[in-house]
PDB file of N, CA and C in Angstrom:
ATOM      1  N   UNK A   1      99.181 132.729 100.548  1.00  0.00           N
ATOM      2  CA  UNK A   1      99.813 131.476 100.222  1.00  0.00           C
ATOM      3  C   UNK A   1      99.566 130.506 101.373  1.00  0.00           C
ATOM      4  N   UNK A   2      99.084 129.210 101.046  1.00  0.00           N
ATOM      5  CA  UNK A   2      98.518 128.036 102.517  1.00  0.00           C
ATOM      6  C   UNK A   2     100.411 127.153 102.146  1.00  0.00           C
ATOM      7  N   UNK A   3     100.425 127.110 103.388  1.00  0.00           N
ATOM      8  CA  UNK A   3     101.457 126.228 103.505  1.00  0.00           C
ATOM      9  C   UNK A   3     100.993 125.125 104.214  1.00  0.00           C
ATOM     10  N   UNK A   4     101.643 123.849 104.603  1.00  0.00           N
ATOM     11  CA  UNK A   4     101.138 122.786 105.532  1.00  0.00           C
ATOM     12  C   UNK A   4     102.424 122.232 106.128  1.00  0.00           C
ATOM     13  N   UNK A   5     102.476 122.700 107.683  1.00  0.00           N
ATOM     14  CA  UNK A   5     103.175 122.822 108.472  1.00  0.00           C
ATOM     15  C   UNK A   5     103.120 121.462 108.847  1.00  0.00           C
ATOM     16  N   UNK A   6     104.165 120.295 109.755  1.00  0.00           N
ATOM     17  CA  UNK A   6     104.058 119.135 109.826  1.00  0.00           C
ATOM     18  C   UNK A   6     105.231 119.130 111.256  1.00  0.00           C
ATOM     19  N   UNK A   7     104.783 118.351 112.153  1.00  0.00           N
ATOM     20  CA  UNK A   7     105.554 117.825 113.304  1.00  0.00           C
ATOM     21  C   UNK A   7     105.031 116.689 113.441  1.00  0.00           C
ATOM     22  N   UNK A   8     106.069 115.812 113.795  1.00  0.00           N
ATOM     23  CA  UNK A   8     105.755 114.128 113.903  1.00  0.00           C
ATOM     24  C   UNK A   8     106.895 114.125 114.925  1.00  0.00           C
ATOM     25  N   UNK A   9     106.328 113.496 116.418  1.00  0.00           N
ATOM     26  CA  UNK A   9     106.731 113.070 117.257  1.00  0.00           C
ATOM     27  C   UNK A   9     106.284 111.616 117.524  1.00  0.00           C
ATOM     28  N   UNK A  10     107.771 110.665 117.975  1.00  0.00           N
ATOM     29  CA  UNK A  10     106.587 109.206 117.957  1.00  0.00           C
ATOM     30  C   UNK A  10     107.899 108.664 118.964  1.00  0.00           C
ATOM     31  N   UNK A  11     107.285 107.319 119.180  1.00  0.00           N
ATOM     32  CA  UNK A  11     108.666 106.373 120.153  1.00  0.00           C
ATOM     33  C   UNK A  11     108.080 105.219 120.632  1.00  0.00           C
ATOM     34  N   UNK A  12     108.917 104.265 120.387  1.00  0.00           N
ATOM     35  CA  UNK A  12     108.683 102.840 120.849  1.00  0.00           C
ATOM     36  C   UNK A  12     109.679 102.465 122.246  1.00  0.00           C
ATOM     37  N   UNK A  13     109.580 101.195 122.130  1.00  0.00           N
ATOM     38  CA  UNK A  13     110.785 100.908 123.493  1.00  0.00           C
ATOM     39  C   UNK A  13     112.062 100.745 122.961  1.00  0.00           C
ATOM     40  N   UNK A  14     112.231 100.752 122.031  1.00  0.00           N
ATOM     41  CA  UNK A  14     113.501 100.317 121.380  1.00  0.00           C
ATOM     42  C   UNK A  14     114.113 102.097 120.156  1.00  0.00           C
ATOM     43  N   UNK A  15     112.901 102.648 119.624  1.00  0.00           N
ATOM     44  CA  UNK A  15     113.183 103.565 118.864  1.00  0.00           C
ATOM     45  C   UNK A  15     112.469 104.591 118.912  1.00  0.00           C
ATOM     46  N   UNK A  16     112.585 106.062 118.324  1.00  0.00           N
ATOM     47  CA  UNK A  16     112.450 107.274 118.774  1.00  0.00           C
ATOM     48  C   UNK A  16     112.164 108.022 117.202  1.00  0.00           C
ATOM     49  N   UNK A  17     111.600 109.119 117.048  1.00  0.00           N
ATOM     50  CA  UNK A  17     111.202 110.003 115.747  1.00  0.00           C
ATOM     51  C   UNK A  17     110.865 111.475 116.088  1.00  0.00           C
ATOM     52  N   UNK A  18     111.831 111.980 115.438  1.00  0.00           N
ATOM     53  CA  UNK A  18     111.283 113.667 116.050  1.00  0.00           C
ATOM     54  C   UNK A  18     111.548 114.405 114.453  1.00  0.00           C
ATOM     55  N   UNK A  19     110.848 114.769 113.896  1.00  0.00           N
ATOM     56  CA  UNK A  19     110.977 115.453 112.501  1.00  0.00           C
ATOM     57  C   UNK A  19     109.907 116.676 111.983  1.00  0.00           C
ATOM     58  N   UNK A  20     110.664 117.768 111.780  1.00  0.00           N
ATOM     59  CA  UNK A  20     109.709 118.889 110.910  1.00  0.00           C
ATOM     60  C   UNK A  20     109.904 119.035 109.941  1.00  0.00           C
ATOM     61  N   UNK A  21     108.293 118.921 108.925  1.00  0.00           N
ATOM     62  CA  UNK A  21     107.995 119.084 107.674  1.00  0.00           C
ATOM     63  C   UNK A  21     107.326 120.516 107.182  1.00  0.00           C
ATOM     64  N   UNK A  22     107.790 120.615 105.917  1.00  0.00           N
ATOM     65  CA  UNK A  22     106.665 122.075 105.364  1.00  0.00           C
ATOM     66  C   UNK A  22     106.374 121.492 103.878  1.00  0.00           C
ATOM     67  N   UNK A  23     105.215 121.778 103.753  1.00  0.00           N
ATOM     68  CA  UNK A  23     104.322 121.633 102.282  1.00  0.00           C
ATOM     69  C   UNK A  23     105.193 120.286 101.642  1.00  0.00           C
ATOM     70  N   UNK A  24     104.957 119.105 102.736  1.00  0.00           N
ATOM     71  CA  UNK A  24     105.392 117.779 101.786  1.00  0.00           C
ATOM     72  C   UNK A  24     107.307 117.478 102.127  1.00  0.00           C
ATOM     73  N   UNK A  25     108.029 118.511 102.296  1.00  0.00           N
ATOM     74  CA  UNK A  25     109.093 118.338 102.377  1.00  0.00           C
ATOM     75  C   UNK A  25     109.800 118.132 103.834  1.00  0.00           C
ATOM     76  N   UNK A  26     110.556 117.111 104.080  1.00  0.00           N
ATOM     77  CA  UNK A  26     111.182 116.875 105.541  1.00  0.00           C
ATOM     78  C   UNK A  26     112.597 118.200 105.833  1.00  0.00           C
ATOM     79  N   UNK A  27     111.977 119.103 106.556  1.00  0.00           N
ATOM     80  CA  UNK A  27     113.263 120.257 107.131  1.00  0.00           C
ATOM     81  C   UNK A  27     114.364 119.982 108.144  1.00  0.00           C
ATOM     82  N   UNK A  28     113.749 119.235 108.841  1.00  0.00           N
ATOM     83  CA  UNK A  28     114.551 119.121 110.123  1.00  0.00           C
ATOM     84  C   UNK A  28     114.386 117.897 110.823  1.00  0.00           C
ATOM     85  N   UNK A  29     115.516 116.981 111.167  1.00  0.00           N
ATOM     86  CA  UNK A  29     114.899 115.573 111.915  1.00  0.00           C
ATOM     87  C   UNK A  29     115.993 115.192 113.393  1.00  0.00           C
ATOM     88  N   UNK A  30     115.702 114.390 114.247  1.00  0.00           N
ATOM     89  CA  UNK A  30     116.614 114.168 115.112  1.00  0.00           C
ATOM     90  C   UNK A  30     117.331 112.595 114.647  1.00  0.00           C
ATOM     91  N   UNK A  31     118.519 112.968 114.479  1.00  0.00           N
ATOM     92  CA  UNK A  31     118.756 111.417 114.316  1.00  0.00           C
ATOM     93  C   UNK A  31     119.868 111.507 115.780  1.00  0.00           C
ATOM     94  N   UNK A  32     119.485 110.589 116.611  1.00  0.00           N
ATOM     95  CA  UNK A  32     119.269 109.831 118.174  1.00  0.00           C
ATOM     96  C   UNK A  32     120.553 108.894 118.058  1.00  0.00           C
ATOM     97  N   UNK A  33     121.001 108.302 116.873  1.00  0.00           N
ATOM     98  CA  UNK A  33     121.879 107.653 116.734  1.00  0.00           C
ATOM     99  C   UNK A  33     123.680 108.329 116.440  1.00  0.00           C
ATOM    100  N   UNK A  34     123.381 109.592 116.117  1.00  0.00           N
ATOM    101  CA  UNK A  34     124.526 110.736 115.646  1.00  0.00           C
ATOM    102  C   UNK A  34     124.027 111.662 117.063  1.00  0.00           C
ATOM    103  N   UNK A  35     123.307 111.574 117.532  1.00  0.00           N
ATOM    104  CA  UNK A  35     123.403 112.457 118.553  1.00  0.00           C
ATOM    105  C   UNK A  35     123.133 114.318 117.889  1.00  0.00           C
ATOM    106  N   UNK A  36     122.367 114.591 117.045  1.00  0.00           N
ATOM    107  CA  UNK A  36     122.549 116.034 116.333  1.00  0.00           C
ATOM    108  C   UNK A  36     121.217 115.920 115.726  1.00  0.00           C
ATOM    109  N   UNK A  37     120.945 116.918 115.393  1.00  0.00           N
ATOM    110  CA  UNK A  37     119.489 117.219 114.424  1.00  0.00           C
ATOM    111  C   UNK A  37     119.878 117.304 113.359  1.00  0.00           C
ATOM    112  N   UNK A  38     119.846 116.905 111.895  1.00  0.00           N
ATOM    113  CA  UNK A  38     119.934 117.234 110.575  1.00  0.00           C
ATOM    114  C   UNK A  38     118.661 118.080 110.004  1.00  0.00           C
ATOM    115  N   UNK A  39     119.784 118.621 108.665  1.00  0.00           N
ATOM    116  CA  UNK A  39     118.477 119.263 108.040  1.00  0.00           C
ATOM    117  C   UNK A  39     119.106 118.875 106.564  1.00  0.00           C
ATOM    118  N   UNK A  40     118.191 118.002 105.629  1.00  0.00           N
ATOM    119  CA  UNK A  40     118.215 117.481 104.699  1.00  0.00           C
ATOM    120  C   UNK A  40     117.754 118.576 103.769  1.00  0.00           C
ATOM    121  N   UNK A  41     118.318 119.567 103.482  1.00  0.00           N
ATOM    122  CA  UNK A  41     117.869 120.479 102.491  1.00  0.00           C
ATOM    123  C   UNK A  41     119.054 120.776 100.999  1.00  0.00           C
ATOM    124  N   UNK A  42     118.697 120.753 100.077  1.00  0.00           N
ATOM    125  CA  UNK A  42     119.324 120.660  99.155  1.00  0.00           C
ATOM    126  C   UNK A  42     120.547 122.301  99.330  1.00  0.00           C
ATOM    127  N   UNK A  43     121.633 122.098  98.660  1.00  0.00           N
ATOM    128  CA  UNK A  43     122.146 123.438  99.018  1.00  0.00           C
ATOM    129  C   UNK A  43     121.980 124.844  98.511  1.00  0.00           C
ATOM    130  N   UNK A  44     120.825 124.567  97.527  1.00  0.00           N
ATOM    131  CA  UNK A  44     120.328 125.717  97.334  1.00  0.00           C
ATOM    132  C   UNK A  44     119.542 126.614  98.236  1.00  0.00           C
ATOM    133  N   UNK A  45     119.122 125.579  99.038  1.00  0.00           N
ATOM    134  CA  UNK A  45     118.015 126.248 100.070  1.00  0.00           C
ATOM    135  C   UNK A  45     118.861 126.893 101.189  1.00  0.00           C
ATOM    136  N   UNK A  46     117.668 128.175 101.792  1.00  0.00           N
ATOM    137  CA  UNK A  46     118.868 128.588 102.620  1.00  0.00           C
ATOM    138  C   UNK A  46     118.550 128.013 103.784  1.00  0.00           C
ATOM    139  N   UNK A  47     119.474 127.566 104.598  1.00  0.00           N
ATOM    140  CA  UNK A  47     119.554 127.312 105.976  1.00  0.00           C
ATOM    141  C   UNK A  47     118.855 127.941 106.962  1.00  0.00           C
ATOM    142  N   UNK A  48     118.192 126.868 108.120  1.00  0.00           N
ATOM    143  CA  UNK A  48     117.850 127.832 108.613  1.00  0.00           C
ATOM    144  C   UNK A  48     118.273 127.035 110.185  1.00  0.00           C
ATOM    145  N   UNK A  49     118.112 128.084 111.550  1.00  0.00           N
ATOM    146  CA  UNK A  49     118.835 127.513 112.911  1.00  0.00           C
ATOM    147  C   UNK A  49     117.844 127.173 113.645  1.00  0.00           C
ATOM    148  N   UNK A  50     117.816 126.504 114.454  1.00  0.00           N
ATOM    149  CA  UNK A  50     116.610 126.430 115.374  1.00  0.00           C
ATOM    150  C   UNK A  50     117.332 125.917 117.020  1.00  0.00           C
ATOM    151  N   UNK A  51     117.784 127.044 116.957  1.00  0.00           N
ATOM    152  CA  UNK A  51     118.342 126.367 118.597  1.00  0.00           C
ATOM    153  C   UNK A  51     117.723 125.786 119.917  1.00  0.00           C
ATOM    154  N   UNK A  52     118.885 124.741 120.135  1.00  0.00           N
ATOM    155  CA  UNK A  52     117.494 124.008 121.079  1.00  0.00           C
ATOM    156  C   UNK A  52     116.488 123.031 120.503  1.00  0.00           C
ATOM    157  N   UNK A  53     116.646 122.398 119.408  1.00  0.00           N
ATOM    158  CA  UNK A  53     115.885 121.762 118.513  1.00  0.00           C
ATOM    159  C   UNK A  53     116.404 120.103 119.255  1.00  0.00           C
ATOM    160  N   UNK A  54     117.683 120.085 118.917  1.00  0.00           N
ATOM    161  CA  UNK A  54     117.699 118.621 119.245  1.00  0.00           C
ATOM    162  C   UNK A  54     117.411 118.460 120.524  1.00  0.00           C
ATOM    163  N   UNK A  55     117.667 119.157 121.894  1.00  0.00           N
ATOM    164  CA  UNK A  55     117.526 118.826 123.156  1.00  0.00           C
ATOM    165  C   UNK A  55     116.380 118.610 122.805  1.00  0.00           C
ATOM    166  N   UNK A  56     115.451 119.401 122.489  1.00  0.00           N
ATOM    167  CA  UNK A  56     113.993 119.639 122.685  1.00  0.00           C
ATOM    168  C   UNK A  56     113.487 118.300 122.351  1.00  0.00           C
ATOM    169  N   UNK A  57     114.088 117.445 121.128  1.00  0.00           N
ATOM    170  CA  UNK A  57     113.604 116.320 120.587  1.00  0.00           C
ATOM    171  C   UNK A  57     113.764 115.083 121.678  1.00  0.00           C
ATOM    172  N   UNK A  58     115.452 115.385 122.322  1.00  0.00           N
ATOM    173  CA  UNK A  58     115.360 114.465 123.234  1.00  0.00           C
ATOM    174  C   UNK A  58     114.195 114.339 124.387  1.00  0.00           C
ATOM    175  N   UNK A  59     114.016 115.874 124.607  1.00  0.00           N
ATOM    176  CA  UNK A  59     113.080 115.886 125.765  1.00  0.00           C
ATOM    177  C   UNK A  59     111.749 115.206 125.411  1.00  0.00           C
ATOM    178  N   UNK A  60     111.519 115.166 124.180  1.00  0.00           N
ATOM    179  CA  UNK A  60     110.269 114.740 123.753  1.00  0.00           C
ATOM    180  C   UNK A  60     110.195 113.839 123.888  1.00  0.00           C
ATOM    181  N   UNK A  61     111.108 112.954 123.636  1.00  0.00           N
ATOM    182  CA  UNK A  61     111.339 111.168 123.592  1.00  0.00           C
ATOM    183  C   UNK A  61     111.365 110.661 125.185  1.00  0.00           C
ATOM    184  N   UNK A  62     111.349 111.661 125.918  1.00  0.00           N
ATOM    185  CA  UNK A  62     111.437 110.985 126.928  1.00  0.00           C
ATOM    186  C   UNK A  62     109.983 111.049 127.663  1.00  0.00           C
ATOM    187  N   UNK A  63     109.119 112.384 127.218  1.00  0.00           N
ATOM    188  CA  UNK A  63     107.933 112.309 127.780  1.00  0.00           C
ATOM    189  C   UNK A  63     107.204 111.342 127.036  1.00  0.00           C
ATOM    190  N   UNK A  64     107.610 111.231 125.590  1.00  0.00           N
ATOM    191  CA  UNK A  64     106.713 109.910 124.970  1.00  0.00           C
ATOM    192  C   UNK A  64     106.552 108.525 125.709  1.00  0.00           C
ATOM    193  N   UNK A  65     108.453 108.280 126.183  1.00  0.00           N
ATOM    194  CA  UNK A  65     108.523 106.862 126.278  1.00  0.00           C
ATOM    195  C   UNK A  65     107.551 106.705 127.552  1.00  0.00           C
ATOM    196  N   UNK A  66     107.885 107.911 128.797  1.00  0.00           N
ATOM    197  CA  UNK A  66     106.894 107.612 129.722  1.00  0.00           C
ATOM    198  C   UNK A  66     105.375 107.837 129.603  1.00  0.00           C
ATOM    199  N   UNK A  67     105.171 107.930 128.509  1.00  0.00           N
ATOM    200  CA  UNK A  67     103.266 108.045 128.112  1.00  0.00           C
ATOM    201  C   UNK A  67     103.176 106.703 128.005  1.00  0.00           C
ATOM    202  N   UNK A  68     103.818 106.070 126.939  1.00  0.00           N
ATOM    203  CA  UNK A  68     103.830 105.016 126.646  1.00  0.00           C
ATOM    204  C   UNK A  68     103.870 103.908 127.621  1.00  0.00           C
ATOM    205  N   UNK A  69     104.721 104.252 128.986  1.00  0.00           N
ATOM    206  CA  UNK A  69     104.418 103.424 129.359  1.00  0.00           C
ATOM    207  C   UNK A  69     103.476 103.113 130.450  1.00  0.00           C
ATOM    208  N   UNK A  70     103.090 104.503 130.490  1.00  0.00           N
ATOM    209  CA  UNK A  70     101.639 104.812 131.473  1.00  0.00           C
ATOM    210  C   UNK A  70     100.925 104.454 130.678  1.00  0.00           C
ATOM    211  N   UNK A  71     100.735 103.986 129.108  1.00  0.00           N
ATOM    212  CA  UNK A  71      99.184 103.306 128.729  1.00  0.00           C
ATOM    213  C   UNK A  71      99.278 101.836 128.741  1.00  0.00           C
ATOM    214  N   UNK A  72     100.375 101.363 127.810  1.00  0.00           N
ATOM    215  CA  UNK A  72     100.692 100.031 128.686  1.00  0.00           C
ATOM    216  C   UNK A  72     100.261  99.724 130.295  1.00  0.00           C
ATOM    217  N   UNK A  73     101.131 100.248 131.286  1.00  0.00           N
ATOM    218  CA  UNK A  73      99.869 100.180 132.215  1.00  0.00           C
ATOM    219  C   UNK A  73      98.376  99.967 132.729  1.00  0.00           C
ATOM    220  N   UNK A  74      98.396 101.012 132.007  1.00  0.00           N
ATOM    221  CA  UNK A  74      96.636 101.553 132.500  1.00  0.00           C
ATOM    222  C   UNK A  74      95.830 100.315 131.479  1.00  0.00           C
ATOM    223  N   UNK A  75      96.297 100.471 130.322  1.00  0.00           N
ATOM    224  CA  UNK A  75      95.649  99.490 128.959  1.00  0.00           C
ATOM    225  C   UNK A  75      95.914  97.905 129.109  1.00  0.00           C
ATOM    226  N   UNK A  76      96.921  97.188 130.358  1.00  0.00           N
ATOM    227  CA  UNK A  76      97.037  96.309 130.682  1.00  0.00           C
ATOM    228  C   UNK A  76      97.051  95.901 129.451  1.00  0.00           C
ATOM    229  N   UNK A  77      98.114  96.194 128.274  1.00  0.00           N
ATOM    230  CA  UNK A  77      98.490  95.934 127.207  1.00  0.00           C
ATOM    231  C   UNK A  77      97.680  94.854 126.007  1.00  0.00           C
ATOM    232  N   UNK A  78      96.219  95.195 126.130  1.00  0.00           N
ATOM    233  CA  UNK A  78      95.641  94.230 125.914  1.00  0.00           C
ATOM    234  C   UNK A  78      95.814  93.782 124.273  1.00  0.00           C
ATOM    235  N   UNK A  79      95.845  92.397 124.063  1.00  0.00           N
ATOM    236  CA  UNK A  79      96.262  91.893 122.107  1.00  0.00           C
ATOM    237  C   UNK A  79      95.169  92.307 121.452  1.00  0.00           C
ATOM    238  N   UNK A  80      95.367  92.304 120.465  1.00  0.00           N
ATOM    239  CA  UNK A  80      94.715  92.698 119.586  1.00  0.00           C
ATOM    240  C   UNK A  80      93.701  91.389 118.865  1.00  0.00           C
ATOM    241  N   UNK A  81      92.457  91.826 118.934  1.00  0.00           N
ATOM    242  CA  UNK A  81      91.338  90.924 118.388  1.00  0.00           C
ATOM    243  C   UNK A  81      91.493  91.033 117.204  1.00  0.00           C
ATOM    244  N   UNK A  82      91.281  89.455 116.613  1.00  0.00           N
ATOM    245  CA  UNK A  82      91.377  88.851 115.443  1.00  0.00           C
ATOM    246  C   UNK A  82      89.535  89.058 114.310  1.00  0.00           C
TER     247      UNK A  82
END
C-alpha cells in the first residue's frame, strides 16, 4: 500500500505553519495562536500522540524565522522584476 506522507514547515515575520499530512488529509497542525497542536480528525479515527510535537513546531519556527532572516540579508532583499 503507497501512502504520501506530507510535512509543511513555513514562516513569515508576522506568521508561522507547522502541519502533518497523510494521503491528502491534514493529521496534525500547530496552531501558535492557542498555544497546542491540534489534530483535526473526525471521531471515528483513532487518535494518535506525538509527544513533543508542538515544542518541536515551535522550535521550528524559530530556526525558520532566523533562515529567513539570514537570506534577507545575504539576498539584500532584492524586488522583484517586472
Amino acid at each position: 500500500v503507497l501512502h504520501i506522507d506530507l510535512v509543511i514547515t513555513g514562516c513569515s515575520d508576522s506568521d508561522g505553519l507547522n502541519m502533518y499530512g497523510l494521503d491528502g488529509e491534514e493529521m496534525w497542525y500547530a496552531d501558535f495562536n492557542k498555544g497546542e497542536g491540534v489534530m483535526p480528525l473526525p471521531p471515528f479515527a483513532d487518535p494518535f500522540t506525538y509527544p513533543g510535537a508542538y515544542e518541536g513546531a515551535v522550535g521550528n519556527q524559530g530556526i525558520c524565522k532566523a533562515n529567513l532572516a539570514t537570506c534577507i540579508k545575504a539576498y539584500k532583499n532584492p524586488e522583484e522584476k517586472i
